[in-house]
C-alpha atoms as a PDB file:
ATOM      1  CA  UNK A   1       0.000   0.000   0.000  1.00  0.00           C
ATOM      2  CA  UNK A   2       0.915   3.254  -0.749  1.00  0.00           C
ATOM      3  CA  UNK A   3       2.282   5.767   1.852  1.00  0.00           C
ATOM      4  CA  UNK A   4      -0.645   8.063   0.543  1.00  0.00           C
ATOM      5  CA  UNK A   5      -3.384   5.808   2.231  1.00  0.00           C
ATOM      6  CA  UNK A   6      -1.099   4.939   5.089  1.00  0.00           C
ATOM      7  CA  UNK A   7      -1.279   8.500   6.060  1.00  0.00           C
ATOM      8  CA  UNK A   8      -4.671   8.704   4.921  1.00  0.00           C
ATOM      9  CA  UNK A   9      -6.833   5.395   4.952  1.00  0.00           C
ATOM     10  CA  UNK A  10     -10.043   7.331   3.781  1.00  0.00           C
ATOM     11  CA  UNK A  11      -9.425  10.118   1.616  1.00  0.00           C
ATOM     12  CA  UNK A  12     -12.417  12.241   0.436  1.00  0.00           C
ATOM     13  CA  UNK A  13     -10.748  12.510  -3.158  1.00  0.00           C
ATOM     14  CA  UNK A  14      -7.594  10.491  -4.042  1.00  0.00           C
ATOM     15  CA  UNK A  15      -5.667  10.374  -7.691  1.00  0.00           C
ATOM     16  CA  UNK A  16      -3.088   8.520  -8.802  1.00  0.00           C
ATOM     17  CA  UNK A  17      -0.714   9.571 -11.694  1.00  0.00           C
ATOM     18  CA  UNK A  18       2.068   7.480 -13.484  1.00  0.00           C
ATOM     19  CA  UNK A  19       4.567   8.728 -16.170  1.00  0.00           C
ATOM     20  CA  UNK A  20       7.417   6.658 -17.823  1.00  0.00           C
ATOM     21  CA  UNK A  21      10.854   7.994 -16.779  1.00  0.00           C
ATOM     22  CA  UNK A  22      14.202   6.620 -18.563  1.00  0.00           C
ATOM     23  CA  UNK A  23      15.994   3.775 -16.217  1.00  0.00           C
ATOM     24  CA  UNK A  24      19.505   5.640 -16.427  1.00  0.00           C
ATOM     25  CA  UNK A  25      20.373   7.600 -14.902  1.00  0.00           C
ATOM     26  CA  UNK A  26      18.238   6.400 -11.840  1.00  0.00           C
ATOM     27  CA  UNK A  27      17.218   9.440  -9.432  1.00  0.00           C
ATOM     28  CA  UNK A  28      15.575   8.301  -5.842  1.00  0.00           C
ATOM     29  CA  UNK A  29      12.457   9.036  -5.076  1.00  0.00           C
ATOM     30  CA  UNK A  30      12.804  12.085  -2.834  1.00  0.00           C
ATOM     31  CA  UNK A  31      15.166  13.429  -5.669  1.00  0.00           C
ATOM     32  CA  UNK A  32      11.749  13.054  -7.986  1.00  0.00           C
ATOM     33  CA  UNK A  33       9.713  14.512  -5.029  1.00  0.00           C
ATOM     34  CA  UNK A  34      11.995  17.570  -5.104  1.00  0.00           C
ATOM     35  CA  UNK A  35      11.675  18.253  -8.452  1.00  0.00           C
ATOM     36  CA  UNK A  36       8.058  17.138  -9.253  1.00  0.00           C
ATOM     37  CA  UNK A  37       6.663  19.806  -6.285  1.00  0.00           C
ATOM     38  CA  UNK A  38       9.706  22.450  -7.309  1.00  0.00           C
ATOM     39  CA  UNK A  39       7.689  25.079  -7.598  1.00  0.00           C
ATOM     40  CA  UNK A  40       9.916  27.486  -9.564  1.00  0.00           C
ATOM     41  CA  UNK A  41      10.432  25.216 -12.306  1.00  0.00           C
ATOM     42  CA  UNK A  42       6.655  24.059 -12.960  1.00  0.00           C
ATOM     43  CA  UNK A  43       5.224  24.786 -16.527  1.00  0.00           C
ATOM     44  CA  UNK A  44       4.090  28.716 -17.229  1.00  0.00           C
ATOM     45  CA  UNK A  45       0.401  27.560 -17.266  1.00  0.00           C
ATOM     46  CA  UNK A  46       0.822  25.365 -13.833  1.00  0.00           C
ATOM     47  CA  UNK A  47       2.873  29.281 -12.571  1.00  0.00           C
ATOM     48  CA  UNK A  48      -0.210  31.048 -13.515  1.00  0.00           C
ATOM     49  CA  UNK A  49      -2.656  28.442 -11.955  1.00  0.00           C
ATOM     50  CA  UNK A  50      -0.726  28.982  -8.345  1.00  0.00           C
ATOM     51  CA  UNK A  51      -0.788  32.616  -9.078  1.00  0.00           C
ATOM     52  CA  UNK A  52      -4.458  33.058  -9.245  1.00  0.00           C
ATOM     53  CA  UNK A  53      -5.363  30.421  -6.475  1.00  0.00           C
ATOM     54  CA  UNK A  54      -2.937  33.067  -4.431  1.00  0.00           C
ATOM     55  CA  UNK A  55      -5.234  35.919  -5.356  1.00  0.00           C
ATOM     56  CA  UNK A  56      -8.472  33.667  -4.651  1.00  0.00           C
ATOM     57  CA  UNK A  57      -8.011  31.794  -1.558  1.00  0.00           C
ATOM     58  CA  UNK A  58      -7.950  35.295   0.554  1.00  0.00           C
ATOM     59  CA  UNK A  59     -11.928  35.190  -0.486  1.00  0.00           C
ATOM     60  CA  UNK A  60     -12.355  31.970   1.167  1.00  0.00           C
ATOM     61  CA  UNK A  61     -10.617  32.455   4.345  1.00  0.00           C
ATOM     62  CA  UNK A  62      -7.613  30.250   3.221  1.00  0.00           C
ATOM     63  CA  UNK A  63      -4.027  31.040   4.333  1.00  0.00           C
ATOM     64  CA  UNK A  64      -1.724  31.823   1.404  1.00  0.00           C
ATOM     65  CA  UNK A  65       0.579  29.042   0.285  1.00  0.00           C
ATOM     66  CA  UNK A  66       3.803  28.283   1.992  1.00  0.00           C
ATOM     67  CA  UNK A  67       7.327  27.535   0.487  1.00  0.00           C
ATOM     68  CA  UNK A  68       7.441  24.665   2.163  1.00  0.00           C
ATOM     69  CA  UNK A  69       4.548  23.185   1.424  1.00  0.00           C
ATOM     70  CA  UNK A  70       5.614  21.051  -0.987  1.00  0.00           C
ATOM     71  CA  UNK A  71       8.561  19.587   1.165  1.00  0.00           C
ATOM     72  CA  UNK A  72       9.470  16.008   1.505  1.00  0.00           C
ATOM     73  CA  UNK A  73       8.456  15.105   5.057  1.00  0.00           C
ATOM     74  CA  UNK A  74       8.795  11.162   5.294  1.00  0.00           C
ATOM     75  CA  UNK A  75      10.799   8.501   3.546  1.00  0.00           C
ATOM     76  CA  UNK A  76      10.297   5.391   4.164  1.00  0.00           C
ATOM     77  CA  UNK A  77       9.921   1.771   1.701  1.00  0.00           C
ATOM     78  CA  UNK A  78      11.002   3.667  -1.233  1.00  0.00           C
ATOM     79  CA  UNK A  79       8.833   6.627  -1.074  1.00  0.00           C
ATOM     80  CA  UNK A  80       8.431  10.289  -0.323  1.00  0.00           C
ATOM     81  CA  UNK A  81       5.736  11.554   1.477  1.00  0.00           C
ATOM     82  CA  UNK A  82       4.511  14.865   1.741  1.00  0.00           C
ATOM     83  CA  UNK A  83       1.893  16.215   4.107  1.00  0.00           C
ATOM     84  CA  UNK A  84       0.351  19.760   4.235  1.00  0.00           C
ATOM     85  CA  UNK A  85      -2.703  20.312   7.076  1.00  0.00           C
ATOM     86  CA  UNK A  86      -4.123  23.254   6.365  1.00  0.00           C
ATOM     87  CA  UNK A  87      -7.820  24.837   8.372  1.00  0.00           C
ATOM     88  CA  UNK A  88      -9.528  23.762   5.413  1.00  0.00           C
ATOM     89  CA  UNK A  89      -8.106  20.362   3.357  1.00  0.00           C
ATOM     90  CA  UNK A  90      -5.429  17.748   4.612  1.00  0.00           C
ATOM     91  CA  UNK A  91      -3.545  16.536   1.930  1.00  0.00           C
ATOM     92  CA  UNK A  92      -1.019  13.675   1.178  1.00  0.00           C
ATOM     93  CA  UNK A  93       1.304  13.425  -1.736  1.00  0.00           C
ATOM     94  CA  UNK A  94       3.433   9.753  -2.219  1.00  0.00           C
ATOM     95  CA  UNK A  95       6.353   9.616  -4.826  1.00  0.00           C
ATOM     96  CA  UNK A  96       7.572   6.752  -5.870  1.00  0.00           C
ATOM     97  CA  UNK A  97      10.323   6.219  -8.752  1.00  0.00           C
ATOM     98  CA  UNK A  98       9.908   2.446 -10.000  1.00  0.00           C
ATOM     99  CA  UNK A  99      14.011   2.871 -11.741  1.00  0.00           C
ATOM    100  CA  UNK A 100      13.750  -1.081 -12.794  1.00  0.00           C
ATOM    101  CA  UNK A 101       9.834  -0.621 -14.713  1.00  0.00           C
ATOM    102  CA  UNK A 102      11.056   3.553 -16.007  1.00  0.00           C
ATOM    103  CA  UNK A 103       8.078   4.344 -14.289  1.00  0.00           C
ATOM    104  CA  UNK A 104       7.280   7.173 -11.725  1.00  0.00           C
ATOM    105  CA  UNK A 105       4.288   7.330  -9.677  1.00  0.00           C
ATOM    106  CA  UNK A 106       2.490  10.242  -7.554  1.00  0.00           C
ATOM    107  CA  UNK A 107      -0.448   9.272  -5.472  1.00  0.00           C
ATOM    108  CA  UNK A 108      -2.324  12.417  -3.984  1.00  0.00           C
ATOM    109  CA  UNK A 109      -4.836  11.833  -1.113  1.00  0.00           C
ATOM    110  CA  UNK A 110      -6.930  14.486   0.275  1.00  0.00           C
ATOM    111  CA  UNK A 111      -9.221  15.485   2.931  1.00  0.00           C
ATOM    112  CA  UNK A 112     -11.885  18.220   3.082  1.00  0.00           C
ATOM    113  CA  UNK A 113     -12.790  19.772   5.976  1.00  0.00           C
ATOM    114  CA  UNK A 114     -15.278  22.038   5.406  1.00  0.00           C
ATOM    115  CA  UNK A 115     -17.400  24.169   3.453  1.00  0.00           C
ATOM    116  CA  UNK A 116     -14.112  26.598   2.450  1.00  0.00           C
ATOM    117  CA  UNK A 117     -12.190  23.352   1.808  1.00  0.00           C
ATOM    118  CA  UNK A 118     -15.191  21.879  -1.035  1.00  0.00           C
ATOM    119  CA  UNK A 119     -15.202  25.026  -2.100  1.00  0.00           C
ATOM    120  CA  UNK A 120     -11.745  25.455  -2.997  1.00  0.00           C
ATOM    121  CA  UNK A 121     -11.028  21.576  -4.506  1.00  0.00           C
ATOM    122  CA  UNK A 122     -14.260  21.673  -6.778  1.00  0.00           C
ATOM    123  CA  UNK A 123     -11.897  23.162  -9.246  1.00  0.00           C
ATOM    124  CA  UNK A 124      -8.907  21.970  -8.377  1.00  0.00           C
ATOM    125  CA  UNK A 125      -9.847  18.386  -8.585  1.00  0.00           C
ATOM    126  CA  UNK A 126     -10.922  19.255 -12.129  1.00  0.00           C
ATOM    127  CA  UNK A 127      -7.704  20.608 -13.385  1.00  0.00           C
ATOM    128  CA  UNK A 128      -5.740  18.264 -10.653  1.00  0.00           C
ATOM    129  CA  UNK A 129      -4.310  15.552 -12.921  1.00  0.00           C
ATOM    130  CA  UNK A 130      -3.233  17.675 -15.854  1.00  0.00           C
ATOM    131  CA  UNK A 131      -1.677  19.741 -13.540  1.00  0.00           C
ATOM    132  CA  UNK A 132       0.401  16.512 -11.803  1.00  0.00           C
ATOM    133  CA  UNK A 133       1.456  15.210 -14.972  1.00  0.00           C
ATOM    134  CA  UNK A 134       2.538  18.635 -16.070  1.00  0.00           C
ATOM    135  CA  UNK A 135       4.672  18.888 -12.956  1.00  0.00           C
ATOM    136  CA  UNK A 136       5.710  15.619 -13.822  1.00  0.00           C
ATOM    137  CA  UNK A 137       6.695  15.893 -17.136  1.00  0.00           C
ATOM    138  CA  UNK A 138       8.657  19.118 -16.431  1.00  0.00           C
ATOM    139  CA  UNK A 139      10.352  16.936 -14.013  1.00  0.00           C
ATOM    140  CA  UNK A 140      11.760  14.574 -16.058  1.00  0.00           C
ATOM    141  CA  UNK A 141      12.642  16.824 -18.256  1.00  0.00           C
ATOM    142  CA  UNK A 142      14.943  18.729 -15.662  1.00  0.00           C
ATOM    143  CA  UNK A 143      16.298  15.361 -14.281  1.00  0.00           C
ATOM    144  CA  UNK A 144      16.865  13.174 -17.262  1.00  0.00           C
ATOM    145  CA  UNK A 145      18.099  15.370 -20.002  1.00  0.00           C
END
């Protein structure tokens, strides 16, 4: 099992995204945590999606983002594991880097707890996956090239 749902047996909303990743040079998988959550080197569009949740989540009563909100907080089997607990969402993020199948997996668990917290995934969880495999992708680029 994942440390996504060992950190979080019941999610509300949970996603799981996989992207093929060359087998040399191999890169562990907090080194792929690092850069997948990087937030200065994710795509223009993904830059401009964090910009305007910045200038919306005031409305809602949400705390800006942190820099280290994306940090690795927990290795263990393989896998990074980040955790952010904010007033209105808990959420989980597992990396794991697969070097032997060139495959790299990100399982996101999440938690909503309350009104300001459905409020604020209903479009996230819409743009949630093209936005993961966008940070992904930029990723590999950055690590295998």
């Amino acid at each position: 099992m994942t440390l996504a749902f060992k950190a979080m047996p019941a999610p509300d909303w949970a996603e799981a995204t996989t992207i093929t990743i060359p087998s040399v040079p191999t890169h562990t998988s907090e080194e792929w945590a690092q850069a997948v959550f990087d937030v200065r080197n994710v795509p223009a569009p993904v830059l401009a999606m964090f910009w305007l949740r910045e200038r919306i989540v005031g409305l809602l009563g949400i705390a800006q983002g942190r820099p280290d909100t994306f940090a690795v907080d927990k290795i263990a089997d393989g896998e990074a594991l980040i955790e952010a607990d904010e007033k209105h969402l808990r959420f989980v993020a597992s990396v794991q880097a697969d070097n032997d199948a060139g495959l790299l997996h990100v399982v996101t668990a999440v938690e909503l707890k309350n009104r300001a917290g459905r409020i604020y995934f209903a479009p996230v969880q819409v743009l949630h996956g093209v936005i993961t495999r966008a940070m992904m992708t930029s990723a590999r680029k950055r690590l295998c090239t």
